[in-house]
Protein backbone atom coordinates (compact mmCIF):
# COMPACT_ATOMS: atom_id res chain seq x y z
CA UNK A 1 47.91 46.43 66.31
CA UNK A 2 50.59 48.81 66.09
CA UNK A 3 53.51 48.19 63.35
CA UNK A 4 56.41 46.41 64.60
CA UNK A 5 59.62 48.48 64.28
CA UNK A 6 62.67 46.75 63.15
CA UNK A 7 66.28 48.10 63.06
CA UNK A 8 68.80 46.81 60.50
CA UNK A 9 72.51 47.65 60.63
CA UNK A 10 75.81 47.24 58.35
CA UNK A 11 79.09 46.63 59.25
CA UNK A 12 81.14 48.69 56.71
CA UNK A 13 83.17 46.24 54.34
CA UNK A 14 86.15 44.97 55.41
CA UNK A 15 89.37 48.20 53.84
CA UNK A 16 91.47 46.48 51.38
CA UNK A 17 94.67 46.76 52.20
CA UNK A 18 97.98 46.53 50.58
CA UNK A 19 98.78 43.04 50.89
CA UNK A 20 97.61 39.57 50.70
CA UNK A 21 94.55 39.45 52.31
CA UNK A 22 93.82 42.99 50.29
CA UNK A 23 94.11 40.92 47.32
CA UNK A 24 92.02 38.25 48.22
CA UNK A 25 89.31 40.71 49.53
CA UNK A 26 89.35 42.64 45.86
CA UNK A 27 89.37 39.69 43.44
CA UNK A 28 86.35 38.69 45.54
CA UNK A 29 84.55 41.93 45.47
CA UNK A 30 85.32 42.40 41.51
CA UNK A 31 83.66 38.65 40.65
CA UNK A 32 80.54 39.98 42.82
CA UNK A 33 80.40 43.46 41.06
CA UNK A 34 80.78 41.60 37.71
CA UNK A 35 78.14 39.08 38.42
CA UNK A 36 79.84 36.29 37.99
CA UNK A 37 77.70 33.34 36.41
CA UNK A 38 79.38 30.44 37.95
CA UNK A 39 80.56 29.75 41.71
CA UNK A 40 83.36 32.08 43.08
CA UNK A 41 86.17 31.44 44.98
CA UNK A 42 85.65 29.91 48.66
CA UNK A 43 87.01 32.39 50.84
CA UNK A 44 87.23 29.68 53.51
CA UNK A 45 89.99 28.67 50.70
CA UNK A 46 93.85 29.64 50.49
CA UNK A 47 93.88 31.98 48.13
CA UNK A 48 96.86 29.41 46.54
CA UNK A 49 94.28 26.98 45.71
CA UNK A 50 91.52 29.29 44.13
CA UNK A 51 91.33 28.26 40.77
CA UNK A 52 91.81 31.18 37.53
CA UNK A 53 93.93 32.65 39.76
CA UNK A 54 98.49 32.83 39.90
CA UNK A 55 100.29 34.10 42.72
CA UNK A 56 104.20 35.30 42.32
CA UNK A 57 106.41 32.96 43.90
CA UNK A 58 109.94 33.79 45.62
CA UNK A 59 111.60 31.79 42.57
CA UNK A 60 109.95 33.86 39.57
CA UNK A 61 112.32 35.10 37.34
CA UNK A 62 110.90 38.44 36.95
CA UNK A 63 109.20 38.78 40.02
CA UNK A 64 108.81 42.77 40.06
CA UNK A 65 109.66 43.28 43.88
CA UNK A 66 110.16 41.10 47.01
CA UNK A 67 107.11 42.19 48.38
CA UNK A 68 105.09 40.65 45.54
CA UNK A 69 105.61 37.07 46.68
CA UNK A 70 101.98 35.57 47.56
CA UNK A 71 100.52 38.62 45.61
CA UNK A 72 98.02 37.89 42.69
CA UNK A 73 100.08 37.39 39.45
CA UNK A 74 96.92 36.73 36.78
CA UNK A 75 93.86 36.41 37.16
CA UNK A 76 90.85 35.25 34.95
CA UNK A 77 86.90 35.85 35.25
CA UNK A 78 84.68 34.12 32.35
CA UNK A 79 81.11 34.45 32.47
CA UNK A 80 79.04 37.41 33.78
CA UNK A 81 76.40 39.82 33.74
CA UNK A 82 77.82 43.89 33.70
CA UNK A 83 76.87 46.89 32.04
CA UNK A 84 79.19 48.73 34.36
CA UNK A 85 83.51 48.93 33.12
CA UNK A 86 85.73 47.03 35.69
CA UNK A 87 85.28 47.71 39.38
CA UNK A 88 87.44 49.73 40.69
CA UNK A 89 88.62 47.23 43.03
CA UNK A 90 90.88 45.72 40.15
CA UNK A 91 93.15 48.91 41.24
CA UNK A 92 94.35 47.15 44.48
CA UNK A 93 96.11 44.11 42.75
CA UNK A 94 98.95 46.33 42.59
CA UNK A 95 101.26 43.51 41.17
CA UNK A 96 98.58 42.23 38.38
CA UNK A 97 100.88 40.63 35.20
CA UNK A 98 97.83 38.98 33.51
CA UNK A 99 94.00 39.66 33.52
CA UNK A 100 91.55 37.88 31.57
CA UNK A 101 87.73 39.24 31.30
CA UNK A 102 85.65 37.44 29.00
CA UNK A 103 82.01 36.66 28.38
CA UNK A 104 79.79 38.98 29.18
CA UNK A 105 76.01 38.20 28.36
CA UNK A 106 74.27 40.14 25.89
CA UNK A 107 77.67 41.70 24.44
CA UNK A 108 75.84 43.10 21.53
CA UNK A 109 73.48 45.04 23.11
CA UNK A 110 75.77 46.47 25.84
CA UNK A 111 77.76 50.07 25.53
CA UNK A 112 80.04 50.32 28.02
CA UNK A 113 83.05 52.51 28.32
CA UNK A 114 85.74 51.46 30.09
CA UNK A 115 87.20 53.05 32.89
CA UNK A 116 90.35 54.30 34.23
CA UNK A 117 90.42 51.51 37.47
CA UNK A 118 92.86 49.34 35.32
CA UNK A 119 95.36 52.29 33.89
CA UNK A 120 97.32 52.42 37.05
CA UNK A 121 98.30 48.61 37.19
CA UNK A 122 102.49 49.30 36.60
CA UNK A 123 102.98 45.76 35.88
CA UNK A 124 100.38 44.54 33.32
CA UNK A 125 101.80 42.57 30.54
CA UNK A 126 98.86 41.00 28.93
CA UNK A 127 95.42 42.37 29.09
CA UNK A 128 92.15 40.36 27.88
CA UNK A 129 88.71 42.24 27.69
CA UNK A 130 87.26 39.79 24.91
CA UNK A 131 83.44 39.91 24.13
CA UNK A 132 82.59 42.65 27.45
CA UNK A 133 80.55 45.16 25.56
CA UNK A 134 83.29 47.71 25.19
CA UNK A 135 82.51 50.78 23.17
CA UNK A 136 85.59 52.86 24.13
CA UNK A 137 89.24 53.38 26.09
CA UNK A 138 89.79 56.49 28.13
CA UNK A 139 93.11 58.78 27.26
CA UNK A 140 94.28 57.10 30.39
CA UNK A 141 94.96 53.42 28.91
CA UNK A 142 97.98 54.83 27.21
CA UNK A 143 99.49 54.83 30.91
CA UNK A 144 99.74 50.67 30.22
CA UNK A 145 102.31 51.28 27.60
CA UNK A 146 105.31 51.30 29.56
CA UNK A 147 104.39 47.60 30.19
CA UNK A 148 101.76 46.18 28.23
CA UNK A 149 103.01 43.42 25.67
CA UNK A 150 99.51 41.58 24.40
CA UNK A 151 96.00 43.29 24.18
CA UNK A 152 92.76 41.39 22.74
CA UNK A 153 89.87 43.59 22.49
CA UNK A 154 88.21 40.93 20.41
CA UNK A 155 84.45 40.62 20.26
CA UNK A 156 83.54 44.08 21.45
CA UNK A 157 81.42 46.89 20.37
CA UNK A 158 83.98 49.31 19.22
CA UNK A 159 83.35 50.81 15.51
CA UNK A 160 86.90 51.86 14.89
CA UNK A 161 90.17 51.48 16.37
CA UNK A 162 90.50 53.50 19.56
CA UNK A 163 92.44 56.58 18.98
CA UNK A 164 94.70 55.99 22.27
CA UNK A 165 95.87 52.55 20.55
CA UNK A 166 99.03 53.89 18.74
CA UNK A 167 102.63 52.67 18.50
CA UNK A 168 103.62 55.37 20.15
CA UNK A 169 101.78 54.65 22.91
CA UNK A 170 102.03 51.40 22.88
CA UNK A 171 106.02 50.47 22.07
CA UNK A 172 106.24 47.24 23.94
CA UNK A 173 103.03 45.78 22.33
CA UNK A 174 104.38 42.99 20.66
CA UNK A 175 100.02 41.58 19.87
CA UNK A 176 96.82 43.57 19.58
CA UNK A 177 93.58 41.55 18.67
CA UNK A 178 90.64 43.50 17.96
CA UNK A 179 89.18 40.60 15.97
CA UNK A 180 84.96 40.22 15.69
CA UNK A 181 84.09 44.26 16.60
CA UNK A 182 81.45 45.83 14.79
């Protein structure tokens, strides 16, 4: 008998645009490239009624821009298996105010340096990498200054206290919490 020949393709993933949908489409590709332990969001689902997740409303105070009304606001993923830093799909919630990252497995033995994919978020406020594996910050991080009011960096890997984390830096952080590193 002569092999059978069989022909798979790929539709290329849906481009993640600058809006809504955009959103939706990268908080659903970061849970899959973190591995996320638990179930994930139905995409089936209004984004409104995913749960760990805020959107900005019209009637927020200190909403940054009109345009960020039914954007994501915060965001929270608990529970996952990395060795990779954040995707880079974290870079489209342009209007991100909160992210949470906790709870990687096997924190101790991991080594990971993170990358640059969360420096360019203009409107972080308070920023939550507890118990990921971290080892290190780029130069880049220091770009979250101009916004960046709370940091926990607890239960890491890092061995002293990253050179980019200075006052300077850093003159809006009102909490840093590097609690539990080695």
């Amino acid at each position: 008998k002569e092999p059978a020949i069989l022909t798979l393709t790929q539709k290329a993933a849906p481009k993640i645009e600058d809006n809504r949908a955009g959103d939706s489409i990268a908080l659903l590709i970061i849970g899959e490239q973190l591995n996320l332990l638990g179930s994930m969001w139905d995409n089936s689902e209004n984004m409104r009624n995913w749960t760990n997740v805020t959107l900005w409303e019209a009637t927020d105070k200190d909403l940054p821009a009109p345009e960020a009304v039914g954007r994501v606001r915060s965001v929270t993923y608990a529970m996952f298996r990395t060795e990779e830093s954040i995707p880079q799909e974290v870079r489209y919630l342009k209007y991100l105010e909160s992210l949470d990252i906790s709870s990687n497995t096997n924190t101790m033995l991991q080594h990971i340096e993170l990358g640059s994919e969360v420096c360019g978020l203009n409107y972080l406020k308070h920023f939550r990498m507890f118990s990921y594996g971290l080892v290190s910050l780029p130069e880049e991080f220091k770009n979250l200054g101009k916004t960046l009011e709370t940091l926990d960096l607890s239960a890491n890997n890092f061995t002293t206290v990253p050179e980019v984390l200075t006052p300077e830096n850093f003159p809006k952080l009102k909490s840093l919490n590097l609690i539990a590193n080695r």
